[in-house]
Protein backbone atom coordinates (compact mmCIF):
# COMPACT_ATOMS: atom_id res chain seq x y z
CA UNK A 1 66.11 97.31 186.51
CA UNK A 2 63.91 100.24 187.35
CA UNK A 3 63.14 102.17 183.55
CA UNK A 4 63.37 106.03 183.79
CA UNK A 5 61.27 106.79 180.78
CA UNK A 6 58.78 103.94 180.47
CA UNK A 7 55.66 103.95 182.54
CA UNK A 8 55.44 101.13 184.64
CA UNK A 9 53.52 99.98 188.12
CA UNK A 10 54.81 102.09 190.97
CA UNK A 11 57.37 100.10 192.85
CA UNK A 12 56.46 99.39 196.44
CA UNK A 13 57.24 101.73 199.15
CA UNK A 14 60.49 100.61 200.93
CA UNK A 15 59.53 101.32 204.67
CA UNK A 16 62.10 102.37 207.03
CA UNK A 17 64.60 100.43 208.77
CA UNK A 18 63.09 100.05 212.38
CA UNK A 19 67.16 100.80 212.83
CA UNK A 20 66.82 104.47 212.19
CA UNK A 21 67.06 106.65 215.12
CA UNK A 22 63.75 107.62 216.44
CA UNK A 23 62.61 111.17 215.64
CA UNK A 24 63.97 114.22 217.72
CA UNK A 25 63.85 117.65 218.46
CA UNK A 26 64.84 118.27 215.23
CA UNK A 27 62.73 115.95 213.67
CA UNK A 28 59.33 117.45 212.13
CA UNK A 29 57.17 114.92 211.11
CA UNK A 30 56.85 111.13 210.58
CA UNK A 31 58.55 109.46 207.73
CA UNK A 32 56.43 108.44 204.96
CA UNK A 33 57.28 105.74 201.89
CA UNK A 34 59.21 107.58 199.72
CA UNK A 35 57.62 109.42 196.81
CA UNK A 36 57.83 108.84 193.25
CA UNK A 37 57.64 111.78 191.17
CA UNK A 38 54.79 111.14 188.49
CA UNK A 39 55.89 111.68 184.36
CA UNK A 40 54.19 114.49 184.52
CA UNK A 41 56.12 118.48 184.30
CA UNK A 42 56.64 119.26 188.01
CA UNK A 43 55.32 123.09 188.01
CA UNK A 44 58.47 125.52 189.24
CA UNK A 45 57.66 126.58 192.66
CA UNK A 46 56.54 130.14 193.49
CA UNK A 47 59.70 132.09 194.28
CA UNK A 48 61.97 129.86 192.40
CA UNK A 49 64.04 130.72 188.95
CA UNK A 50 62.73 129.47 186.40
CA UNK A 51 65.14 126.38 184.87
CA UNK A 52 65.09 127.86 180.98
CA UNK A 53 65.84 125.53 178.62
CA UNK A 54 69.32 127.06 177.68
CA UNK A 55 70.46 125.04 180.51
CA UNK A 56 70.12 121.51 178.69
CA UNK A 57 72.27 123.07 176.01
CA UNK A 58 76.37 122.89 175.54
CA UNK A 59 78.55 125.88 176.35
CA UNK A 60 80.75 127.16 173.14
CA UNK A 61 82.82 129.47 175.58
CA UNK A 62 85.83 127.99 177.83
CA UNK A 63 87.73 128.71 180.61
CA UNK A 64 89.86 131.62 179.15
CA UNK A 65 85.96 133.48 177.76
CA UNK A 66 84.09 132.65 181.60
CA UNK A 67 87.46 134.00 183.50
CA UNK A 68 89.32 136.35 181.53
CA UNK A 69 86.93 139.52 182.86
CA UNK A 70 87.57 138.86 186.42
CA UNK A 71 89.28 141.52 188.50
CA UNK A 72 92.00 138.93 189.12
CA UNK A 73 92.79 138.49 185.34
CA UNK A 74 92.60 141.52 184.16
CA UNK A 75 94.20 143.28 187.55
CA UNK A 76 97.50 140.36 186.59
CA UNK A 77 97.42 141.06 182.81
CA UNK A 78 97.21 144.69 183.39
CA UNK A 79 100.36 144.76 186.03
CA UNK A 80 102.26 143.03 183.35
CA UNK A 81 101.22 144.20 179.97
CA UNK A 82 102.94 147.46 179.96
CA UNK A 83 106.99 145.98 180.90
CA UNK A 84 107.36 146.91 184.25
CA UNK A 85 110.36 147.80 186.10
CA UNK A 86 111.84 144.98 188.48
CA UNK A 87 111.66 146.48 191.95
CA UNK A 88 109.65 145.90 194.99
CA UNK A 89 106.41 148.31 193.93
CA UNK A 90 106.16 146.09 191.51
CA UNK A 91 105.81 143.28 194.46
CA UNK A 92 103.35 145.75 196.15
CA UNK A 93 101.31 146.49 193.21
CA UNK A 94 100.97 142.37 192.50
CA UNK A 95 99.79 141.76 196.41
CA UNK A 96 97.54 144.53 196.35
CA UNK A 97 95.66 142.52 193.14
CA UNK A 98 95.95 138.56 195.11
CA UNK A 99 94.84 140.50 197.89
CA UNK A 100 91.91 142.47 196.52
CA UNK A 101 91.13 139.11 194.71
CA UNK A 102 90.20 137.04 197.59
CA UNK A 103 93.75 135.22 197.68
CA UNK A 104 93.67 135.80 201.31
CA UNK A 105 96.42 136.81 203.23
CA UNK A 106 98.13 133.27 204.43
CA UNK A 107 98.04 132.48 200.71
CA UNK A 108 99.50 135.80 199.66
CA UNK A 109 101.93 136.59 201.95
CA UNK A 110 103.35 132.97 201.11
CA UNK A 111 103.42 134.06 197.21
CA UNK A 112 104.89 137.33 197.23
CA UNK A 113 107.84 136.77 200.47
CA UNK A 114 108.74 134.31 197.45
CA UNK A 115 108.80 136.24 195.05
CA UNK A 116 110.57 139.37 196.77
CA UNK A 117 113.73 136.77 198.27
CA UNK A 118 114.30 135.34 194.78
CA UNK A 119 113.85 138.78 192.96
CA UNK A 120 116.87 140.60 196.35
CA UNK A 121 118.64 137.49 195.15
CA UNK A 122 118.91 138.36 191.30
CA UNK A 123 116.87 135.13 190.44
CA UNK A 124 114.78 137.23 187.13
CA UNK A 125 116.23 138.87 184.98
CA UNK A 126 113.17 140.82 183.79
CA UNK A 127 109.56 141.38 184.95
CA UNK A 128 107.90 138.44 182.26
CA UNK A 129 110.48 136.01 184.25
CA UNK A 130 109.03 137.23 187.20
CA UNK A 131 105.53 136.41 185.86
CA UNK A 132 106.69 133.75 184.45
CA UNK A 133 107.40 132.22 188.48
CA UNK A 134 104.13 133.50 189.81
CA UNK A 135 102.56 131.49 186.88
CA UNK A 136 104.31 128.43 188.67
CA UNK A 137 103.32 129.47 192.08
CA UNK A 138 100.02 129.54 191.67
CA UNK A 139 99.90 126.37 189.26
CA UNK A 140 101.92 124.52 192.51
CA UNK A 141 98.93 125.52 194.63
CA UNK A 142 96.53 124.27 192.80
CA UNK A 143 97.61 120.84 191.26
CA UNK A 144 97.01 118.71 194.61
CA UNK A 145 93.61 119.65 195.12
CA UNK A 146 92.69 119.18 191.60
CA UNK A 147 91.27 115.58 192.13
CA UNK A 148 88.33 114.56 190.29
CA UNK A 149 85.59 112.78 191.65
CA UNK A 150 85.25 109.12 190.61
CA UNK A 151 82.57 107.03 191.97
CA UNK A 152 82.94 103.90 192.70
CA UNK A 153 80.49 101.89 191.67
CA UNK A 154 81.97 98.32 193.36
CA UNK A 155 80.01 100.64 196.50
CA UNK A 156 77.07 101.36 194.65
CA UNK A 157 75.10 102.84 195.20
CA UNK A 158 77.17 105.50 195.94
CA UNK A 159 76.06 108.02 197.76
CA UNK A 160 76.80 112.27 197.78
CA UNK A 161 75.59 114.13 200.67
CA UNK A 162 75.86 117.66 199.43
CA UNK A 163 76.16 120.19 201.80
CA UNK A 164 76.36 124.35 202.41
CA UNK A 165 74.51 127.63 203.31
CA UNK A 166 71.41 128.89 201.34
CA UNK A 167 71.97 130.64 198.20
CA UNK A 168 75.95 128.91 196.75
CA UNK A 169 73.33 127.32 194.24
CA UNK A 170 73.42 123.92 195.97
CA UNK A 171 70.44 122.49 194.23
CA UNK A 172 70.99 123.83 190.92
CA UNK A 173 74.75 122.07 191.31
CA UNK A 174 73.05 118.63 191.92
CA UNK A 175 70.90 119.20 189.00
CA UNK A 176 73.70 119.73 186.95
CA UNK A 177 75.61 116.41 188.64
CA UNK A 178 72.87 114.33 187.90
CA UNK A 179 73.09 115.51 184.33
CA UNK A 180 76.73 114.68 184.08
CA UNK A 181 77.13 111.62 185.63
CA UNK A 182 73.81 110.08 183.79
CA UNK A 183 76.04 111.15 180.27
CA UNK A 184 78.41 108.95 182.40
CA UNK A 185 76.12 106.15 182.28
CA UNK A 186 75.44 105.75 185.80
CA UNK A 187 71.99 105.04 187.38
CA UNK A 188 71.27 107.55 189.79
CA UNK A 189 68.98 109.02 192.07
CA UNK A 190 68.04 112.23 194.12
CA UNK A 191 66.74 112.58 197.69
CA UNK A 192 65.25 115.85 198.75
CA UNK A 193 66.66 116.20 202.38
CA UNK A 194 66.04 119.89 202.29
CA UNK A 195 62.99 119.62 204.14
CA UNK A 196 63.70 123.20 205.96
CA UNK A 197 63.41 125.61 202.87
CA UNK A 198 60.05 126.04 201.30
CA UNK A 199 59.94 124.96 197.90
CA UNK A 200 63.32 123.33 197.44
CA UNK A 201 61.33 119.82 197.55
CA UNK A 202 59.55 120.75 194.41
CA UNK A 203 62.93 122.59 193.13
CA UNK A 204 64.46 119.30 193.01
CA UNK A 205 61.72 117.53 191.73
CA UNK A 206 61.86 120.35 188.73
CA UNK A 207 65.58 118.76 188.35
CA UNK A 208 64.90 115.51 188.46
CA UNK A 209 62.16 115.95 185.90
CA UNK A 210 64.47 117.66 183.31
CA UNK A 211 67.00 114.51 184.02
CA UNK A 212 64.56 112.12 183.92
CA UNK A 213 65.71 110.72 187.38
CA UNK A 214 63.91 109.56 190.46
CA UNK A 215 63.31 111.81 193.19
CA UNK A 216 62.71 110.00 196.56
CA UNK A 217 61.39 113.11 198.51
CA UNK A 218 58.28 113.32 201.58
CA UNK A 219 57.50 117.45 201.94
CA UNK A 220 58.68 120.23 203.74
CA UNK A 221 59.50 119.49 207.86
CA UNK A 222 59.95 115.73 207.08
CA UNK A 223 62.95 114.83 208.84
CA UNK A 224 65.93 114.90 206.49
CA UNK A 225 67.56 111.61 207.89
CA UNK A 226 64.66 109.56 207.05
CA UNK A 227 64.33 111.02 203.69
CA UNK A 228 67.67 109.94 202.74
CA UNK A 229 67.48 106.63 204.47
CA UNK A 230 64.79 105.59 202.79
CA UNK A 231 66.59 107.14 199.45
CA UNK A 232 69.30 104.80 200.01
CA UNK A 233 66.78 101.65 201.05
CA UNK A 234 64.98 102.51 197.14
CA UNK A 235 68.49 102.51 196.09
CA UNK A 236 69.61 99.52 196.83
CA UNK A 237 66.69 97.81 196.05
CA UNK A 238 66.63 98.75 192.40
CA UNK A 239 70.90 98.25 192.17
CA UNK A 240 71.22 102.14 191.36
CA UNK A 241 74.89 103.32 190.97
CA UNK A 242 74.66 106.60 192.55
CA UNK A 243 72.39 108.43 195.16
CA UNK A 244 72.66 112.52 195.16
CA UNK A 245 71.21 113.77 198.69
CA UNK A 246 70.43 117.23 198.87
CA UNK A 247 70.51 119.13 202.38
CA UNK A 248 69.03 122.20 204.34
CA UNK A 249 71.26 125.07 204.03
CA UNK A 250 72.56 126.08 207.31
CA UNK A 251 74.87 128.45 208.73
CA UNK A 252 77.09 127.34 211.88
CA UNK A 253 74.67 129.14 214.25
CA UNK A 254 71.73 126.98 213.53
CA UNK A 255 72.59 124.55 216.01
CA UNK A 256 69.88 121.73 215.44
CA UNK A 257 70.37 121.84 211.50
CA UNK A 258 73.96 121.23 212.12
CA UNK A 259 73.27 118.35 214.25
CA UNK A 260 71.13 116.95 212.00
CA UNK A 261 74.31 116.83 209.51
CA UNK A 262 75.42 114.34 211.80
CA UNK A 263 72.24 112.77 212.15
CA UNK A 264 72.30 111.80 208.53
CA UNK A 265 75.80 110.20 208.56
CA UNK A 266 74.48 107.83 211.97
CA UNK A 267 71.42 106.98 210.14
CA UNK A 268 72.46 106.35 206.70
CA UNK A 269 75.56 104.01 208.16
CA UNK A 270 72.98 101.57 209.58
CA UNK A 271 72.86 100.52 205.78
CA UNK A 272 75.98 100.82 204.85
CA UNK A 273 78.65 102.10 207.25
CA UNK A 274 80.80 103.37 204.65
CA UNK A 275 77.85 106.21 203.81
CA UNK A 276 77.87 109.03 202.52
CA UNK A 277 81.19 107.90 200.38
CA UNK A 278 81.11 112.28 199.16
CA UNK A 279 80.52 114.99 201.29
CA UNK A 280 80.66 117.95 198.61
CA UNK A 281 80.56 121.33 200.15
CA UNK A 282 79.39 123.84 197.28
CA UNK A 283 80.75 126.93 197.77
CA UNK A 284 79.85 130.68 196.14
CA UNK A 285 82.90 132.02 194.69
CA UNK A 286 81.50 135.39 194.69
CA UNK A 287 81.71 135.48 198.86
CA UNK A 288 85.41 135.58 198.95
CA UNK A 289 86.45 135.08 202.62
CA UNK A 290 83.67 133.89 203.93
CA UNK A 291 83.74 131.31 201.80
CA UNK A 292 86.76 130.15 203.53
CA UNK A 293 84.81 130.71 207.09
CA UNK A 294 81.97 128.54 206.10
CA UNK A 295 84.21 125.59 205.13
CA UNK A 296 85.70 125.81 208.18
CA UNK A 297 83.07 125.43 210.16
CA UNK A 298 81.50 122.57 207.98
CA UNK A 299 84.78 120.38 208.26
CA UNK A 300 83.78 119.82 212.11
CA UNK A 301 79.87 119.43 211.65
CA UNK A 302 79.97 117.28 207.99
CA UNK A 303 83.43 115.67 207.57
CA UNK A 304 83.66 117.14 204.44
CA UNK A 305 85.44 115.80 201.60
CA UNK A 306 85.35 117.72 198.52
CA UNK A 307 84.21 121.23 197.26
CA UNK A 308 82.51 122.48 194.61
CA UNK A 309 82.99 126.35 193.64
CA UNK A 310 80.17 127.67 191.92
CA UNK A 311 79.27 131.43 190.42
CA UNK A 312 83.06 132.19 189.16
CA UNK A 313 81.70 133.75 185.89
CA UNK A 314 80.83 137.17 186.28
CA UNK A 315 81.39 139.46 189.36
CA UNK A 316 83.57 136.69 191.03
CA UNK A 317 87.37 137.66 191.77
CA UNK A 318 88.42 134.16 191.31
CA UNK A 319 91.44 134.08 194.27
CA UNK A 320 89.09 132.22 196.62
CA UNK A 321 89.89 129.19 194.80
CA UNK A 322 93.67 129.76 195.79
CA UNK A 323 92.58 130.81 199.41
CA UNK A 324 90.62 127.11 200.16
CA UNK A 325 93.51 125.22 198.41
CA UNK A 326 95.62 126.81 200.78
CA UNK A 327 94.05 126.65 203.78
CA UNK A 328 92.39 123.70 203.57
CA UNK A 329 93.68 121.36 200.45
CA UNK A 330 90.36 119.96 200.38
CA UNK A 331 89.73 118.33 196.95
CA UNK A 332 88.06 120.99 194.09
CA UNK A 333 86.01 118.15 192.47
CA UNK A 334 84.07 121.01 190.44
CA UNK A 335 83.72 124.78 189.57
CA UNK A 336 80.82 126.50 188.27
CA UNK A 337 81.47 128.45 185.69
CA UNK A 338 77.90 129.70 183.84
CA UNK A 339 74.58 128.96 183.77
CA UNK A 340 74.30 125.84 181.34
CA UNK A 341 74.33 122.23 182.61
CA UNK A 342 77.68 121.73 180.71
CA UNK A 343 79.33 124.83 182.77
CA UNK A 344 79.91 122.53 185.62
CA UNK A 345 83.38 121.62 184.97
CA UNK A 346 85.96 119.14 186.71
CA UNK A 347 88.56 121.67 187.80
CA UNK A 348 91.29 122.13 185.78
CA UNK A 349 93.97 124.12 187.26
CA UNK A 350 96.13 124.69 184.38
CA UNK A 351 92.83 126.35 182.23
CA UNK A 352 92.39 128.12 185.62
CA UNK A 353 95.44 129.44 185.70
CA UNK A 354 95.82 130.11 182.12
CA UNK A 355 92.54 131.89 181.88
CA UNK A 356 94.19 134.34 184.67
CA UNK A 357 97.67 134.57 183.80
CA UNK A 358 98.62 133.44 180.41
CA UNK A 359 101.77 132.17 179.52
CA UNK A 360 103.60 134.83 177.87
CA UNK A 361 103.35 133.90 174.09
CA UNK A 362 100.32 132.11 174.07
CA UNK A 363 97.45 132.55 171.68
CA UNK A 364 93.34 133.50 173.14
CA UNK A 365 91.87 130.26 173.77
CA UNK A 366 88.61 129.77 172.78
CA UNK A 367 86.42 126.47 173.71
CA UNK A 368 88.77 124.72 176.30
């Protein structure tokens, strides 16, 4: 079993399949063996954050501390906090919040037509039972895409292709995987298929180094499907659980990187045609609707299969979250909430929810 932490003889270099497609337009250079990071600190890149150490240590603050300042809580808690009257400016004033909150308007319209027949049909007595149904509402969006990501390890290893555009904090999110699922117990390693942006090679070798995990990685303009085919080859041949690919960020104009999203999928099912088991679309909560555009042009190029929303502390409304579950009802595996490697959380809907809308006569949560 390949050791993390004790030095050893470098393995051999696993040589690609002769399967894999040959290179293409796309392609930039020939494949090399894959690269083993050396024990030594992997300087941070020029241009790069820096990865402080803060980020190796638990969060104290929960859902209800990261949320409770967005304009989507406290737009919700303010409508409510001062017993309003019943009536339908009261409707207006709560769309004009899911609406300036990123809710989107399929999502909203659908929660406050609700709302306004049952209210015309004497349904609440009062404005907190009122609240009390939009509480449901958006709980009842939520619960079916809150489905947790469980690898499988009778597939190991099992791989994540993670995809998106540049800056949703794609690498940092891997980091932060790798970190949770080696707590997990898994074996696990990362290939650096974002061969397009300058430095985010060494970016994820700065990650790999704080997990202690294996990078398999060949250098800016490699091409990205033989990077992660020979991630998977390394894999296998050391009877890892888990393999985290990273990816070039791309927007649905770049043509050739989104064919190369393909191009991954072709040439990583020549060793195992179930591959990639995950493909986790990380999403930047702060973007609101575009957010929603960018999935939707994603779902044709990368058959994606889960989401991860990241950046919904701070200046993030929040509502996206309700506009993807309702346009899309892809699974939320994760949100980011903070900076820390523990902020990456399995979604939760209920803390989501509570952390926007408490239930009237609940307490301030602290750590949850």
């Amino acid at each position: 079993m390949f050791d993390w932490f004790k030095k050893k003889p470098q393995p051999a270099a696993v040589p690609a399949s002769p399967s894999a497609e040959p290179q293409t337009a796309e392609a930039r250079t020939e494949p090399t063996a894959p690269t083993i990071p050396s024990p030594e600190p992997v300087p941070v890149p020029t241009g790069s954050a820096p990865i402080e150490p803060a980020l190796i240590e638990p969060v104290a603050t929960g859902w209800w501390g990261k949320l409770r300042q967005s304009r989507f809580a406290t737009g919700l808690r303010g409508l409510f906090s001062s017993n309003p009257k019943l009536d339908d400016a009261l409707l207006d004033e709560i769309e004009t919040v899911l609406l300036g909150a990123d809710v989107g308007v399929n999502a909203t319209d659908t929660l406050v037509e609700d709302l306004r027949r049952r209210m015309h049909a004497r349904e609440f007595e009062d404005a907190p039972a009122l609240q009390r149904h939009l509480r449901a509402q958006l709980l009842a969006l939520l619960r079916p895409v809150a489905q947790p990501l469980v690898i499988d390890t009778a597939r190991a290893p099992f791989v994540i292709l993670t995809v998106g555009v540049n800056g949703v904090g794609k690498t940092t999110t891997i980091g932060k995987l790798a970190h949770r699922f080696q707590k997990d117990g898994l074996k696990l390693a990362l290939a650096a298929g974002d061969t397009f942006r300058a430095a985010a090679v060494e970016q994820l070798k700065v990650w790999g180094e704080r997990n202690g995990v294996t990078v398999v990685a060949q250098g800016q303009n490699a091409d990205a499907a033989a990077v992660i085919f020979d991630a998977l080859q390394a894999a296998k041949s050391r009877g890892l659980d888990l393999l985290i690919a990273d990816t070039a960020g791309r927007l649905h104009t770049q043509q050739g990187l989104m064919a190369e999203l393909s191009k991954v999928s072709r040439v990583l099912a020549k060793l195992d045609e179930s591959a990639p088991h995950e493909v986790l679309m990380v999403i930047d909560g702060t973007t609101g609707q575009n957010a929603v555009n960018q999935v939707r042009q994603f779902l044709a190029a990368a058959k994606v299969s889960g989401l991860v929303v990241t950046k919904l502390d701070g200046s993030a409304k929040g509502g996206v979250v309700f506009a993807l579950a309702r346009e899309f009802g892809l699974p939320i595996r994760f949100v980011g909430l903070g900076e820390t490697m523990e902020d990456l959380r399995v979604f939760d809907p209920d803390a989501f929810v509570d952390a926007l809308l408490p239930e009237l006569g609940s307490a301030e949560r602290g750590a949850s």
